[in-house]
Protein backbone atom coordinates (compact mmCIF):
# COMPACT_ATOMS: atom_id res chain seq x y z
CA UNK A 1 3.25 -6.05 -29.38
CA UNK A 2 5.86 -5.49 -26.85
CA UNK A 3 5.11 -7.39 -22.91
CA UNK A 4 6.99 -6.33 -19.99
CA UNK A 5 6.96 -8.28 -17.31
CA UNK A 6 5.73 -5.91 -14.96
CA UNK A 7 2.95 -5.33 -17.01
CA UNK A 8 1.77 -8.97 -15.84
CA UNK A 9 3.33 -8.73 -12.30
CA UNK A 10 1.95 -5.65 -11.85
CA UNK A 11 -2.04 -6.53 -11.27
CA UNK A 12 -0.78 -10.27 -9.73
CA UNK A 13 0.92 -8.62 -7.40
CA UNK A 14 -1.12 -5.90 -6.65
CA UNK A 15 -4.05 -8.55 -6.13
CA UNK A 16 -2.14 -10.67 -3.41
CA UNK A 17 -0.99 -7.42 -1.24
CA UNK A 18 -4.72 -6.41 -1.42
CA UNK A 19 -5.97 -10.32 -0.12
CA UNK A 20 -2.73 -9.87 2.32
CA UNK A 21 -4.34 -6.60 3.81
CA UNK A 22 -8.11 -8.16 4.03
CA UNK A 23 -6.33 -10.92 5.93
CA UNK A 24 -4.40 -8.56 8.44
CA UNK A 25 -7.37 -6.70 8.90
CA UNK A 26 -9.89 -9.59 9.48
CA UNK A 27 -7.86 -11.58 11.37
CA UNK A 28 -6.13 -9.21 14.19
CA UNK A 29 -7.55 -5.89 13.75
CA UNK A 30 -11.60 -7.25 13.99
CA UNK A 31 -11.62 -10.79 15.34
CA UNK A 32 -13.15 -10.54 18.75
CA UNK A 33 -10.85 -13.23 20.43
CA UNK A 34 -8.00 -10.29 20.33
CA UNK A 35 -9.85 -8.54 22.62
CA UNK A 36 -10.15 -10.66 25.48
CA UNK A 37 -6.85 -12.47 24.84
CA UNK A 38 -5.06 -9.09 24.78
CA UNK A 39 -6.86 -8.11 28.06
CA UNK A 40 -5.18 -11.27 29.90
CA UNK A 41 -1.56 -11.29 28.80
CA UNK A 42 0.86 -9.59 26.12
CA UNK A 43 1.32 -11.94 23.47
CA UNK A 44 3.32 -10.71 20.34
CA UNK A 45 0.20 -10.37 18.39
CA UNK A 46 -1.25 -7.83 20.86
CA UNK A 47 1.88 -5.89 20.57
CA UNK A 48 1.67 -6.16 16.71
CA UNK A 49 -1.92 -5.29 16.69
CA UNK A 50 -1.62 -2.27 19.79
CA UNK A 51 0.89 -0.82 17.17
CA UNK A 52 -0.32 -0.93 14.25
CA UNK A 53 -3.78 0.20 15.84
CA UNK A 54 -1.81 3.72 16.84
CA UNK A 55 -0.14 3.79 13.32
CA UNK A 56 -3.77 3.52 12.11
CA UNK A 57 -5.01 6.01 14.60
CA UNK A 58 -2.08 8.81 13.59
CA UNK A 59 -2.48 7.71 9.83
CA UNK A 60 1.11 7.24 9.53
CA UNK A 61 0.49 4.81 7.08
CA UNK A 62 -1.38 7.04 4.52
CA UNK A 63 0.84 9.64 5.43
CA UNK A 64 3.83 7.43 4.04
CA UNK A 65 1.68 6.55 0.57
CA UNK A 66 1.55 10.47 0.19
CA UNK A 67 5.07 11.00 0.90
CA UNK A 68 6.05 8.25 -1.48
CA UNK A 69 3.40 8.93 -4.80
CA UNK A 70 3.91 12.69 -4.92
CA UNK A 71 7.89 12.27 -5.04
CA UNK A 72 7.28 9.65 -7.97
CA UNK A 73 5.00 11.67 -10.15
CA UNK A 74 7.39 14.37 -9.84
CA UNK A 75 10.46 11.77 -10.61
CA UNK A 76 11.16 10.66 -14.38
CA UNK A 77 12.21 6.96 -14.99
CA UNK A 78 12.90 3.61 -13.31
CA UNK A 79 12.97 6.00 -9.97
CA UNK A 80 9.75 7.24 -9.93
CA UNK A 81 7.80 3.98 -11.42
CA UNK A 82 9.26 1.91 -8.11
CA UNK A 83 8.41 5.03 -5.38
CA UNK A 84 5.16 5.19 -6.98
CA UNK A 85 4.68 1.31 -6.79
CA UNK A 86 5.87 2.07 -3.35
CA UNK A 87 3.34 4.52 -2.44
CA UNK A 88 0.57 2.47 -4.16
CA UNK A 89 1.22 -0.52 -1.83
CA UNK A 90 0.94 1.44 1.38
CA UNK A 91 -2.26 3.62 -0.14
CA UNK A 92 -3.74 0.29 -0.84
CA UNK A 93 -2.56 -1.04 3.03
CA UNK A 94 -4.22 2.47 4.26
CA UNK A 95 -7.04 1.99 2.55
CA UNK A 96 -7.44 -1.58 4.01
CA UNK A 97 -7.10 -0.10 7.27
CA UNK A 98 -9.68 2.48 7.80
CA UNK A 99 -7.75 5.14 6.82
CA UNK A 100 -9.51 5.58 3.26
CA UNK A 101 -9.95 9.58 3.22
CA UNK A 102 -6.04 10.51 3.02
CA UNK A 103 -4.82 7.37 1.14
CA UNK A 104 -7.64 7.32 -1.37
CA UNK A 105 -5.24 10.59 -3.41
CA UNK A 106 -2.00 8.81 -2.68
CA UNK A 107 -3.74 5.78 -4.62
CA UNK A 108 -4.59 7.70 -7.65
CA UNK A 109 -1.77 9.72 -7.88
CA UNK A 110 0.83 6.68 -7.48
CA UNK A 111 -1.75 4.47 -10.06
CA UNK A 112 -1.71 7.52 -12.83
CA UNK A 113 2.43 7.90 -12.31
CA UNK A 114 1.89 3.83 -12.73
CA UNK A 115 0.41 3.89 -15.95
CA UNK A 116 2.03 7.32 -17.06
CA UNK A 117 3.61 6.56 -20.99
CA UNK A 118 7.60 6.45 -20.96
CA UNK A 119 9.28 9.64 -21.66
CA UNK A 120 11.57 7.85 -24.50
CA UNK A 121 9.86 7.84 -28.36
CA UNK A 122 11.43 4.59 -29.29
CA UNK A 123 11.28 1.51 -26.34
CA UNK A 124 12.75 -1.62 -27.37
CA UNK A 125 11.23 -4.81 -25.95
């Protein structure tokens, strides 16, 4: 039985962006201190969190994971598997960040291009 590497990297990997995501979103997008902070002065962090609050608001993000995982199951090979890897990442950032009813389809259809067999009979390892 034949192991790719992304087979392992895959979940790993997937598993840190989705702790990354809690983290952005717990730490500036709902701690309370932002809010008073950002009242009194414009640190970078306000700025940070004012934008990605409108990219949020205009689901820009989720729009992106669409735009990537539709192109991907539509695209055979090495192509497709990284736009769909591409359009999981932001589904799974979208998702994260209240924006769950658009990105939840761009997260299923990048996972099933994911997962989707090779096109070629005979892989070699």
């Amino acid at each position: 039985m034949c192991r790719s590497p992304s087979l392992i990297l895959l979940p790993v990997s997937v598993a840190l962006w989705l702790a990354a995501c809690y983290g952005l979103r717990f730490a500036l997008m709902e701690d309370d201190q932002w809010v008073g902070l950002c009242a009194e002065a414009a640190h970078w962090e306000c700025r940070l969190r004012s934008g990605l609050g409108m990219l949020i608001h205009f689901k820009v993000i989720a729009w992106s994971a669409l735009a990537a995982a539709v192109p991907a199951f539509l695209l055979p090979g090495r192509n497709g598997w990284w736009l769909a890897l591409l359009g999981l990442f932001l589904a799974i950032l979208a998702l994260v960040l209240y924006t769950a009813s658009l990105a939840v389809f761009a997260l299923v259809i990048a996972a099933l291009r994911l997962v989707r067999a090779p096109q070629v009979a005979a892989r070699h390892c």
